[in-house]
N, C-alpha and C. Protein backbone atom coordinates (compact mmCIF):
# COMPACT_ATOMS: atom_id res chain seq x y z
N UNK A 1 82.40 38.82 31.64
CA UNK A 1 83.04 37.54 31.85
C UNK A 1 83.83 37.52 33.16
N UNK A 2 84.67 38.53 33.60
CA UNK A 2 85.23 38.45 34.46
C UNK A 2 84.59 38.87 35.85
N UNK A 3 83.05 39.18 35.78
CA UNK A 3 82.34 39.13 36.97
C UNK A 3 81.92 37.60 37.51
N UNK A 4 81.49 37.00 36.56
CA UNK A 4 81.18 35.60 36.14
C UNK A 4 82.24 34.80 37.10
N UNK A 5 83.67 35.12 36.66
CA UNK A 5 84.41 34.31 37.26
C UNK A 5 84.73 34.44 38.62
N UNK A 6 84.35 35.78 38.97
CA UNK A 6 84.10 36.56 40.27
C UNK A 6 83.38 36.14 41.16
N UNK A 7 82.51 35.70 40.92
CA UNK A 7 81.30 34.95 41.51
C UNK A 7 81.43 33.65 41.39
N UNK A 8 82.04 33.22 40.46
CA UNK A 8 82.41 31.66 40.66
C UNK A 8 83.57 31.28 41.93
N UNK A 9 84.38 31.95 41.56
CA UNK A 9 85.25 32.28 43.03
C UNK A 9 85.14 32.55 43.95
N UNK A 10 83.70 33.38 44.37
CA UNK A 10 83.32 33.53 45.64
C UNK A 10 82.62 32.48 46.23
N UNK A 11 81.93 31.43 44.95
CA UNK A 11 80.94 30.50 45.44
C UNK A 11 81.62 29.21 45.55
N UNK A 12 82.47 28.75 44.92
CA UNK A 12 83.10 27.76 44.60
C UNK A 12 83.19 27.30 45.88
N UNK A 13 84.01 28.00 46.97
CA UNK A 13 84.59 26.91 48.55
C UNK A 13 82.73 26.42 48.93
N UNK A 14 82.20 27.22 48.81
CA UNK A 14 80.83 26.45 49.66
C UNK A 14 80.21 25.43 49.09
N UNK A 15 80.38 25.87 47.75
CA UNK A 15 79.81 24.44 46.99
C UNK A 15 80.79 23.56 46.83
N UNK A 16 81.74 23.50 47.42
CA UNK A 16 83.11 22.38 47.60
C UNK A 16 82.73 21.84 49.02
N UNK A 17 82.37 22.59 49.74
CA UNK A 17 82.05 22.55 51.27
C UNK A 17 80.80 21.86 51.33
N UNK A 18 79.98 22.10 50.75
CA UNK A 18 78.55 21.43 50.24
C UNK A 18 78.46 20.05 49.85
N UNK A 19 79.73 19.46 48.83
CA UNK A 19 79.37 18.37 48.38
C UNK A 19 80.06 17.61 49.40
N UNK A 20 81.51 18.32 50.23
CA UNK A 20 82.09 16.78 51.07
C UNK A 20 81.35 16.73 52.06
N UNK A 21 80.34 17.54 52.37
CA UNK A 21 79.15 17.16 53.75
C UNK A 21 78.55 16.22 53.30
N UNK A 22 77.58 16.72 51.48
CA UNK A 22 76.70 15.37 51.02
C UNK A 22 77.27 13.84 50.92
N UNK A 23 78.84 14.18 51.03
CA UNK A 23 79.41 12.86 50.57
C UNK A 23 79.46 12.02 51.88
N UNK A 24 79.95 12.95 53.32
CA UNK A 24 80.18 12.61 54.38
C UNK A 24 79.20 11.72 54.86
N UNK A 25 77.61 12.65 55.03
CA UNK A 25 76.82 12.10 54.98
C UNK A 25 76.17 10.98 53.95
N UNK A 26 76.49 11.05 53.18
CA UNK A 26 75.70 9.84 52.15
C UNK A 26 76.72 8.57 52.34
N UNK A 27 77.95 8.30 52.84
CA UNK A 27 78.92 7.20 52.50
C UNK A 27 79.37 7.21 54.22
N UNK A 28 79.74 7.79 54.72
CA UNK A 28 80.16 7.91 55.80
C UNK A 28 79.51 7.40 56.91
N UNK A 29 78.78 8.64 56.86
CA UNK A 29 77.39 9.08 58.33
C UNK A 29 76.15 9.20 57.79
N UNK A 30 74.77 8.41 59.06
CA UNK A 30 73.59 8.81 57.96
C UNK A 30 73.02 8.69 59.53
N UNK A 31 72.42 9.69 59.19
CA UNK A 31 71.06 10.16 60.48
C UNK A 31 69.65 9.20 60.57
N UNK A 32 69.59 8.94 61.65
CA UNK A 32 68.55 8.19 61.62
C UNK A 32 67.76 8.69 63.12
N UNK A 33 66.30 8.46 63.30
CA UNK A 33 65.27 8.52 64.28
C UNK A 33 65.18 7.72 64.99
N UNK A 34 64.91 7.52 66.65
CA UNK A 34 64.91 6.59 67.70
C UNK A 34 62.91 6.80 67.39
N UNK A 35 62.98 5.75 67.38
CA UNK A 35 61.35 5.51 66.63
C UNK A 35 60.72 4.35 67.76
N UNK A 36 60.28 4.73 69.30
CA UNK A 36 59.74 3.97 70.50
C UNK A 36 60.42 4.14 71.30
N UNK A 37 60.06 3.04 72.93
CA UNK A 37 60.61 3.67 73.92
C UNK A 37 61.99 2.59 74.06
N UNK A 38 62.44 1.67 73.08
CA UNK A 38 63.16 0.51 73.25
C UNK A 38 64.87 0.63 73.80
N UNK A 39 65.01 1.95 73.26
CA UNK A 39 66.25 2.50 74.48
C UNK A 39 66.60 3.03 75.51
N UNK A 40 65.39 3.48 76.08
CA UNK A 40 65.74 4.27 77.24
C UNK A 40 66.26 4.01 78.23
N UNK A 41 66.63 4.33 79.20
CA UNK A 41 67.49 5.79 79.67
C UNK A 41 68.33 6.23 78.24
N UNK A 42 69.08 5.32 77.84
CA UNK A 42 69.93 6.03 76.55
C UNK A 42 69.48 7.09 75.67
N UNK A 43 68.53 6.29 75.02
CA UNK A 43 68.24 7.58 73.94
C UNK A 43 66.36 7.18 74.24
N UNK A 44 65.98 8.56 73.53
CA UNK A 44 64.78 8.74 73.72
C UNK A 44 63.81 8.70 72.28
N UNK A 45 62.30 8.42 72.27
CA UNK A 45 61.12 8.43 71.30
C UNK A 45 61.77 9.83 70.68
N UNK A 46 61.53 9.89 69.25
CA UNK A 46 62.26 10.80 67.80
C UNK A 46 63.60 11.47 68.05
N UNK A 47 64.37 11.46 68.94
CA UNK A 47 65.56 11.46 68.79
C UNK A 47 66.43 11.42 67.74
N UNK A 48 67.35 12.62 67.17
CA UNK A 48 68.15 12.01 66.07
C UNK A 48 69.27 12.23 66.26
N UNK A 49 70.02 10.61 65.33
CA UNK A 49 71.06 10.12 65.75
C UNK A 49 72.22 10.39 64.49
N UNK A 50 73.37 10.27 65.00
CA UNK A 50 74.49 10.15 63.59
C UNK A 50 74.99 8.88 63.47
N UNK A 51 74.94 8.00 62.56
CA UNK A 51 75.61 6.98 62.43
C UNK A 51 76.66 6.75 61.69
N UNK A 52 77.28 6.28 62.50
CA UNK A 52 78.69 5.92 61.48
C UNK A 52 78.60 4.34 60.79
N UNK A 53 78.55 4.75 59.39
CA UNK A 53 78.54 3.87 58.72
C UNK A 53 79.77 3.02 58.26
N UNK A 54 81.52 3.60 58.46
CA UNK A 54 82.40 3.38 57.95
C UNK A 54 83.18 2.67 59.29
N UNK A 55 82.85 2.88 60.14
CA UNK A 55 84.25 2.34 61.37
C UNK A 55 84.06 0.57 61.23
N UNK A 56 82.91 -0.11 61.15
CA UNK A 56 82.99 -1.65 61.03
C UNK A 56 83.89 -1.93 59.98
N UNK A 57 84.33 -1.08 59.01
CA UNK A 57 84.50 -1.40 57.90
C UNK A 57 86.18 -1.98 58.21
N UNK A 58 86.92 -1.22 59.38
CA UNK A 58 88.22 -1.47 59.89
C UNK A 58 88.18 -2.00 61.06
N UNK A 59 87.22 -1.91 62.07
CA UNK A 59 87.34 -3.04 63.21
C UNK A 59 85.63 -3.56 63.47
N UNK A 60 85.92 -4.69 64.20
CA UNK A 60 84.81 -5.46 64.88
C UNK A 60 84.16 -4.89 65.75
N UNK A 61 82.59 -5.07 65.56
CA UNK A 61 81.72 -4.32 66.73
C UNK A 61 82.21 -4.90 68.24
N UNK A 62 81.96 -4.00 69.38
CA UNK A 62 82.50 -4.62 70.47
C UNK A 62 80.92 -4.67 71.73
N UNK A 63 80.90 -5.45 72.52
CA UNK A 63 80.15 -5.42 73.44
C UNK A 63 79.54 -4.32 74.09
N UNK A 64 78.34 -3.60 74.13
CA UNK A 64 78.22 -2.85 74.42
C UNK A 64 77.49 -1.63 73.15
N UNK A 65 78.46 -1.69 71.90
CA UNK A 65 78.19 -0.90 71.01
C UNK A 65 76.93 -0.63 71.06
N UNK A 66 76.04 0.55 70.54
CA UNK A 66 74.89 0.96 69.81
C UNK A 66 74.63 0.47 68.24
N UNK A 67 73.92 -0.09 67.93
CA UNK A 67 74.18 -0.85 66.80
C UNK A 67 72.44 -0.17 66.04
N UNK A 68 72.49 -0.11 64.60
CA UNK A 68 71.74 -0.52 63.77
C UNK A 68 71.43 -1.10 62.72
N UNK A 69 70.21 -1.89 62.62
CA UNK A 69 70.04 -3.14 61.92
C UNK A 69 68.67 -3.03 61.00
N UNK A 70 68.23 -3.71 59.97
CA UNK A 70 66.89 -3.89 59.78
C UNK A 70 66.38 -4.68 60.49
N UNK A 71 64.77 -4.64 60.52
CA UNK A 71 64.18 -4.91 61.87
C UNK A 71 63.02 -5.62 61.03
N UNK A 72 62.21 -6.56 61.50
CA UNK A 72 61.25 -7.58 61.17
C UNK A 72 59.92 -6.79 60.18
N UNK A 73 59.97 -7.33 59.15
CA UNK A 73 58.76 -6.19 58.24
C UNK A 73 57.84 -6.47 59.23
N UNK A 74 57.03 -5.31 59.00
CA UNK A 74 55.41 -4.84 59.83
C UNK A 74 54.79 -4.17 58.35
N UNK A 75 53.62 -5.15 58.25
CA UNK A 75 52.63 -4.26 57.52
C UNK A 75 53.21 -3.58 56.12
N UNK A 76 54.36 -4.04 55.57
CA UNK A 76 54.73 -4.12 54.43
C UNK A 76 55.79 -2.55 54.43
N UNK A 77 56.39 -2.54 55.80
CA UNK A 77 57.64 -1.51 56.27
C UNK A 77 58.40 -2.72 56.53
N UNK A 78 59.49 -1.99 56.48
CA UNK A 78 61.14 -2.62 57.16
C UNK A 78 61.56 -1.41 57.51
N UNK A 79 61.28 -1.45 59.24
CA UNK A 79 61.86 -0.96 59.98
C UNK A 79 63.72 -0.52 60.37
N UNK A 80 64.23 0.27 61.07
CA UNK A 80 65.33 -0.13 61.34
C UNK A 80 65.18 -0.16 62.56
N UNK A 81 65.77 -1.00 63.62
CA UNK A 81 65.99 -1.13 64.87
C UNK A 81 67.34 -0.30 65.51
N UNK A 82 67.46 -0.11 66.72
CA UNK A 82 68.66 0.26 67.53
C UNK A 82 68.38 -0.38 68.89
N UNK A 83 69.75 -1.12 68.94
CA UNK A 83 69.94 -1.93 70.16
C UNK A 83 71.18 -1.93 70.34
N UNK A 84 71.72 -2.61 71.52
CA UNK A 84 72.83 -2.56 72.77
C UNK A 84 73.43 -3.95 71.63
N UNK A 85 74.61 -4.37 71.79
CA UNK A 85 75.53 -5.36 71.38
C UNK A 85 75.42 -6.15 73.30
N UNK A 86 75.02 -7.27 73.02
CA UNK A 86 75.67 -8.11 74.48
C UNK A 86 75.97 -9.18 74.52
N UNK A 87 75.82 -10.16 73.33
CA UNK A 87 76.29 -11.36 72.92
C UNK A 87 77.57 -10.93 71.71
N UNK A 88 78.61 -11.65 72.39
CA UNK A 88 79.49 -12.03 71.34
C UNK A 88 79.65 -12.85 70.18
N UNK A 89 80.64 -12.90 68.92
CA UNK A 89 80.22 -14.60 68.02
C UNK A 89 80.87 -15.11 69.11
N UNK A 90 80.55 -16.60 69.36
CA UNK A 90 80.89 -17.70 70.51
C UNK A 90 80.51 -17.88 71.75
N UNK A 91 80.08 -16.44 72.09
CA UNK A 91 79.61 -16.58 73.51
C UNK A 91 78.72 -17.41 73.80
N UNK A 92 78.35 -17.71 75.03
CA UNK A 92 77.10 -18.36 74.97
C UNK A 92 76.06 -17.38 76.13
N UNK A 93 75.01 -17.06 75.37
CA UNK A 93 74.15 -16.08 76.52
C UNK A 93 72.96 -16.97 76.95
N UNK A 94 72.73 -16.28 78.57
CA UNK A 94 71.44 -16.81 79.09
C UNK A 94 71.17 -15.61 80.17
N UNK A 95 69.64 -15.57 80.35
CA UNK A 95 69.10 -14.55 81.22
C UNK A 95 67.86 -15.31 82.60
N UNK A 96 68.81 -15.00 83.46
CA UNK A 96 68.36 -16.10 84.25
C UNK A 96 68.07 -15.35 86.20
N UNK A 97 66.92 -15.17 86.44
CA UNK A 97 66.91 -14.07 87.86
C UNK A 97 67.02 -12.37 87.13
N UNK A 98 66.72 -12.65 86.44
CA UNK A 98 66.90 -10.71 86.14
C UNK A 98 67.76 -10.34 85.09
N UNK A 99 68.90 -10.85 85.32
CA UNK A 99 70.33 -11.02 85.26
C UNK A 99 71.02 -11.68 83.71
N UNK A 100 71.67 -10.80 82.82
CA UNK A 100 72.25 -11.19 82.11
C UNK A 100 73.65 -12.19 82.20
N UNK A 101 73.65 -13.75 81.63
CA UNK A 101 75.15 -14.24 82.33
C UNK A 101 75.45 -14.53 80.75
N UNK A 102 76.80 -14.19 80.50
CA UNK A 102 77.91 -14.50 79.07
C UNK A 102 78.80 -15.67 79.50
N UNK A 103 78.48 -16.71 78.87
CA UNK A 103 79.67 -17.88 79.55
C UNK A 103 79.60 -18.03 80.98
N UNK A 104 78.54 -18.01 81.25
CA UNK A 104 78.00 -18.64 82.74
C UNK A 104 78.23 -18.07 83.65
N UNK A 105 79.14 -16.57 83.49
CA UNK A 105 79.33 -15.40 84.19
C UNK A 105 78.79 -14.03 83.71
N UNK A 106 77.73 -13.79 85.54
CA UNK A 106 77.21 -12.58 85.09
C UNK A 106 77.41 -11.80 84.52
N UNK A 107 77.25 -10.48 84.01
CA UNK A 107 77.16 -9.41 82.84
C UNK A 107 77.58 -8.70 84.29
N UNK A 108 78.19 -8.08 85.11
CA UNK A 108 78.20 -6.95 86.24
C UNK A 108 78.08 -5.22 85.65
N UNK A 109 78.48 -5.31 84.13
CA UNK A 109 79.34 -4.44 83.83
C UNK A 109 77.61 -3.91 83.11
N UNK A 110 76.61 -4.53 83.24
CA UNK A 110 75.57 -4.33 82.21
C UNK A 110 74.43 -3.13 83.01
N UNK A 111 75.17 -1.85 82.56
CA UNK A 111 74.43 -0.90 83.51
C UNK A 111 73.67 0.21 82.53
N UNK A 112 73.34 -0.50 81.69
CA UNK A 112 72.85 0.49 80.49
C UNK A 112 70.96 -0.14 81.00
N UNK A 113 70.49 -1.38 81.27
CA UNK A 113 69.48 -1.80 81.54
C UNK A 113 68.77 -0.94 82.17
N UNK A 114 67.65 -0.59 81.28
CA UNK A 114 67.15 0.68 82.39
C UNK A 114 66.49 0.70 84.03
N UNK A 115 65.81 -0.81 84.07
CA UNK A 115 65.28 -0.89 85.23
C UNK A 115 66.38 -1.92 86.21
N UNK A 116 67.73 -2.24 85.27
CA UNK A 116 68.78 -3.01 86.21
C UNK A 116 68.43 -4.29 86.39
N UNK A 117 67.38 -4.90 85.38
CA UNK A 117 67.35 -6.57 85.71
C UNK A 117 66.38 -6.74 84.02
N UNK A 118 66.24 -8.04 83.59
CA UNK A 118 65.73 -8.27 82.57
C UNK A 118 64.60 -9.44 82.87
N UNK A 119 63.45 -8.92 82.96
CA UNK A 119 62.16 -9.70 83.25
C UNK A 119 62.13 -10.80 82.35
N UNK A 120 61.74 -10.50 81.22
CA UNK A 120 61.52 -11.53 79.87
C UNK A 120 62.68 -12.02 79.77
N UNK A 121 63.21 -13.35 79.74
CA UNK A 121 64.73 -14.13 79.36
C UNK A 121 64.24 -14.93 77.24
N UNK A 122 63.05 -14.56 77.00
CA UNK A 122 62.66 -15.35 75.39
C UNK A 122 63.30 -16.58 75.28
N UNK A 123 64.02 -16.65 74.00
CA UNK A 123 65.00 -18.30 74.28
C UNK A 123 66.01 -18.02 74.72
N UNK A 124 66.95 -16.82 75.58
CA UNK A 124 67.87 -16.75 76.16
C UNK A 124 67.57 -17.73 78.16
N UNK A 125 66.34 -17.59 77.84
CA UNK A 125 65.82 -18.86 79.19
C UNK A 125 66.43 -19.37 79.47
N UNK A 126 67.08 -20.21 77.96
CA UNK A 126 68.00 -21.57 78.40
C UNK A 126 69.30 -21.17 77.51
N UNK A 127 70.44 -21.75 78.11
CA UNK A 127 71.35 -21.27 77.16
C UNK A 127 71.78 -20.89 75.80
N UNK A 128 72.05 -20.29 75.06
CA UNK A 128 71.69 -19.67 73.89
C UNK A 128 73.40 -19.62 73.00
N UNK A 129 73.85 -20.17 72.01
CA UNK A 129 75.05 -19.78 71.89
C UNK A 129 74.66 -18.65 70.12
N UNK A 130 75.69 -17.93 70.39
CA UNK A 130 76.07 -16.87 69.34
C UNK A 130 77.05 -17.48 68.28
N UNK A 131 76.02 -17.26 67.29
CA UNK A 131 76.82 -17.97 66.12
C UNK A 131 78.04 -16.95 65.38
N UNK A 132 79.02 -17.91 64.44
CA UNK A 132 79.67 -16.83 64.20
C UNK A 132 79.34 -15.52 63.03
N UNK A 133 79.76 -14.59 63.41
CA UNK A 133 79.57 -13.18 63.16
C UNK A 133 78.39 -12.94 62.92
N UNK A 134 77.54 -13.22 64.26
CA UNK A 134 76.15 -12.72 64.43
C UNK A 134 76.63 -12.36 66.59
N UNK A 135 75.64 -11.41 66.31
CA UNK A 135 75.46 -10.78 67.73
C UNK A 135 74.16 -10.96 68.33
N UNK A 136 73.91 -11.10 70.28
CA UNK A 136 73.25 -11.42 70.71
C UNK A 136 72.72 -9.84 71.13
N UNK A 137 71.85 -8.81 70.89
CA UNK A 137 71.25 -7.41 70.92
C UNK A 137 70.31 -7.40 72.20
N UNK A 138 70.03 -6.70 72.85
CA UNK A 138 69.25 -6.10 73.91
C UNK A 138 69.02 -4.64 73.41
N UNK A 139 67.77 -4.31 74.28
CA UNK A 139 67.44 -2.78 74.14
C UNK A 139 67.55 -2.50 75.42
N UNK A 140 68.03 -1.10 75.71
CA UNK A 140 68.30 -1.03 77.15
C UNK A 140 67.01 -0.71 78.21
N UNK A 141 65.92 -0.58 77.46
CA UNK A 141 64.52 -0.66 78.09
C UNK A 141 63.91 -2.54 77.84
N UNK A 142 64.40 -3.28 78.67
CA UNK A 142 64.67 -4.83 78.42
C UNK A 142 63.13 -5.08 78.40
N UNK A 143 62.03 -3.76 79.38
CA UNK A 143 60.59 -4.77 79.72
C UNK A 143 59.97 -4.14 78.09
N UNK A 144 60.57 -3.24 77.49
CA UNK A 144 59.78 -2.52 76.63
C UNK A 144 60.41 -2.72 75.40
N UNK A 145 61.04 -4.12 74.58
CA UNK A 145 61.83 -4.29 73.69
C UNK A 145 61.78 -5.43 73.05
N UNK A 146 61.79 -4.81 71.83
CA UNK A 146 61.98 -6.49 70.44
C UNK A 146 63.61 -6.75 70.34
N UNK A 147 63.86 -7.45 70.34
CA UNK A 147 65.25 -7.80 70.11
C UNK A 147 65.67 -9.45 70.27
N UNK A 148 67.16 -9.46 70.09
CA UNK A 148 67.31 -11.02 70.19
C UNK A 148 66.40 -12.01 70.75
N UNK A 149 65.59 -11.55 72.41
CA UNK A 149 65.56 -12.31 73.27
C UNK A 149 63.83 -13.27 72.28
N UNK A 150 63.60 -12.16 71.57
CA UNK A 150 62.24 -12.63 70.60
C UNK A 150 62.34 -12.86 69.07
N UNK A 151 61.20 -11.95 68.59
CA UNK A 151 61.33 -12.25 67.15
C UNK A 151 62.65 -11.94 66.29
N UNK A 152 63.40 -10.64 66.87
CA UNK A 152 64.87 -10.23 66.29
C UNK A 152 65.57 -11.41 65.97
N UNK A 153 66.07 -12.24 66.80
CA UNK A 153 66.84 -13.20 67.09
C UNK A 153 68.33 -12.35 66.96
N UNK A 154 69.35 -13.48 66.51
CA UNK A 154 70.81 -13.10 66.30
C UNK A 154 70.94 -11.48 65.09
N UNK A 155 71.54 -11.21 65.66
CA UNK A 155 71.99 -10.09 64.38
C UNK A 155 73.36 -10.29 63.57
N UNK A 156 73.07 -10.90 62.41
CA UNK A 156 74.37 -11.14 61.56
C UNK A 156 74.88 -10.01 61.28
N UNK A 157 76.50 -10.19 61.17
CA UNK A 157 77.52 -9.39 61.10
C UNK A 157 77.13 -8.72 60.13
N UNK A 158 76.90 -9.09 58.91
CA UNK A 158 76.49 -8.28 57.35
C UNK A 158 75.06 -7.75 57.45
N UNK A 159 74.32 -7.51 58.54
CA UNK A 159 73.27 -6.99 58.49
C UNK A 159 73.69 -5.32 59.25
N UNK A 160 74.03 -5.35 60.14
CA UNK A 160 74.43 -4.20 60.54
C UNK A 160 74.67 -2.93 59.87
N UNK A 161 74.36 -1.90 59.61
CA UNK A 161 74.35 -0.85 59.26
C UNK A 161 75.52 0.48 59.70
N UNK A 162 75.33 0.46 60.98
CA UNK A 162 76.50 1.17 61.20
C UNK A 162 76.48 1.27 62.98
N UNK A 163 77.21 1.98 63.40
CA UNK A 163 77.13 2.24 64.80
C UNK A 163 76.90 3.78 65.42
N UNK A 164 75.71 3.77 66.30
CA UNK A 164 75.57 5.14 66.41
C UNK A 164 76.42 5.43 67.20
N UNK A 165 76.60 6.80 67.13
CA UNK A 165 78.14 7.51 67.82
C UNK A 165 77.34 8.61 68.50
N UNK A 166 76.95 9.29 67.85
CA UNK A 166 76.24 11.10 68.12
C UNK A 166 74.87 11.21 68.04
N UNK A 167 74.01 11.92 68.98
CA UNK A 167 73.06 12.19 69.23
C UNK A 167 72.97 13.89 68.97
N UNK A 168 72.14 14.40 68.21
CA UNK A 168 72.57 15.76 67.85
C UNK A 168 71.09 16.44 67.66
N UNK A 169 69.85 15.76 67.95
CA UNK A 169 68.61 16.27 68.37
C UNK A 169 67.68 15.69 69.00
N UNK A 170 67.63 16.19 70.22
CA UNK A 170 67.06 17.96 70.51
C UNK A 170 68.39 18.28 71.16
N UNK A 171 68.81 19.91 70.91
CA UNK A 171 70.09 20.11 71.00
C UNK A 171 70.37 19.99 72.48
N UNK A 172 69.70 20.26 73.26
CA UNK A 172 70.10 20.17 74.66
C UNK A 172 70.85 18.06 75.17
N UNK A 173 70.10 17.61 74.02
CA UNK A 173 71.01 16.52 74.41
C UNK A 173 72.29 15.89 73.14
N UNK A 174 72.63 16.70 72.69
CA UNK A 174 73.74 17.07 71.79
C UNK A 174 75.40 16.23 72.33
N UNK A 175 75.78 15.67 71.77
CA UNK A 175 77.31 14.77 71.94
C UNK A 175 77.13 13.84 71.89
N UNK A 176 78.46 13.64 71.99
CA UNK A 176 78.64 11.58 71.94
C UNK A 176 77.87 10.96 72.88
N UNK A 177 77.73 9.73 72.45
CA UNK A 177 77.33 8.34 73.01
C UNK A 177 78.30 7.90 73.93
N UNK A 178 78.20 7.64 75.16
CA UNK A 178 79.47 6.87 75.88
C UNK A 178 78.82 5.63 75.44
């Protein structure tokens, strides 16, 4: 009996250690795959990501964020998507010369675009306003991407999933997300 408890004592911290990872991960953080080329420079085809599932839960996504969402069924899948945040609720977006403008002033700050201009403008053509607590999404590969500007459309606030933070395979590209 008292080996028993011996061994329960030796095992006990890991299997304590064991479940607040499963918990971390199952409620917290959940890994997900960059599945096409729709982010690049950022992140790359099978890439895996950490998402934080809990930070929306205390503040508002902000411009810019990495966001994931469900994505338009195909063929009887529901995808998840990952895209850029660039419409605000209220803003009003349009893509007009290349060029992303928010409230009729350019985007300057929009340097995640991989080729630095946005060919396709979809219905962002003509002015476009962001309803509330839905977001206007880009992929930062703009010529190679589904998102708002098409079938995606707005991304409602309650659809969102979480925000990726960490990139943690292949290890050489290991850390945070700026």
């Amino acid at each position: 009996m008292n080996k028993i408890l011996a061994v329960i004592k030796e095992i006990l911290p890991y299997l304590l250690l064991f479940a607040a990872i499963f918990l971390v991960l199952q409620f917290v953080g959940q890994r997900t795959v960059v599945n096409g080329q729709s982010m690049e420079n950022t992140l790359h085809n099978k890439e895996n990501l950490l998402l934080d599932k809990i930070s929306y839960r205390f503040s508002e996504p902000e411009r810019f964020d990495i966001i994931v969402f469900p994505g338009v069924e195909e063929d009887g899948e529901s995808p998840y998507y990952i895209k850029r945040i660039i419409g605000m609720p209220g803003e009003t977006v349009q893509i007009k010369d290349g060029a992303v403008y928010i409230n009729g002033e350019k985007l300057d700050s929009d340097i995640y675009a991989k080729d630095g201009y946005t060919e396709e403008a979809g219905i962002a053509a003509e002015p476009v306003t962001v309803g509330p607590d839905e977001y206007f999404c880009l992929g930062d590969n703009r010529q190679n991407s589904r998102d708002s500007r098409f079938d995606v459309g707005m991304v409602k606030r309650s659809d969102i999933v979480g925000k990726v933070e960490y990139r943690f395979w292949p290890p050489e590209n290991f850390g945070k997300l700026e």
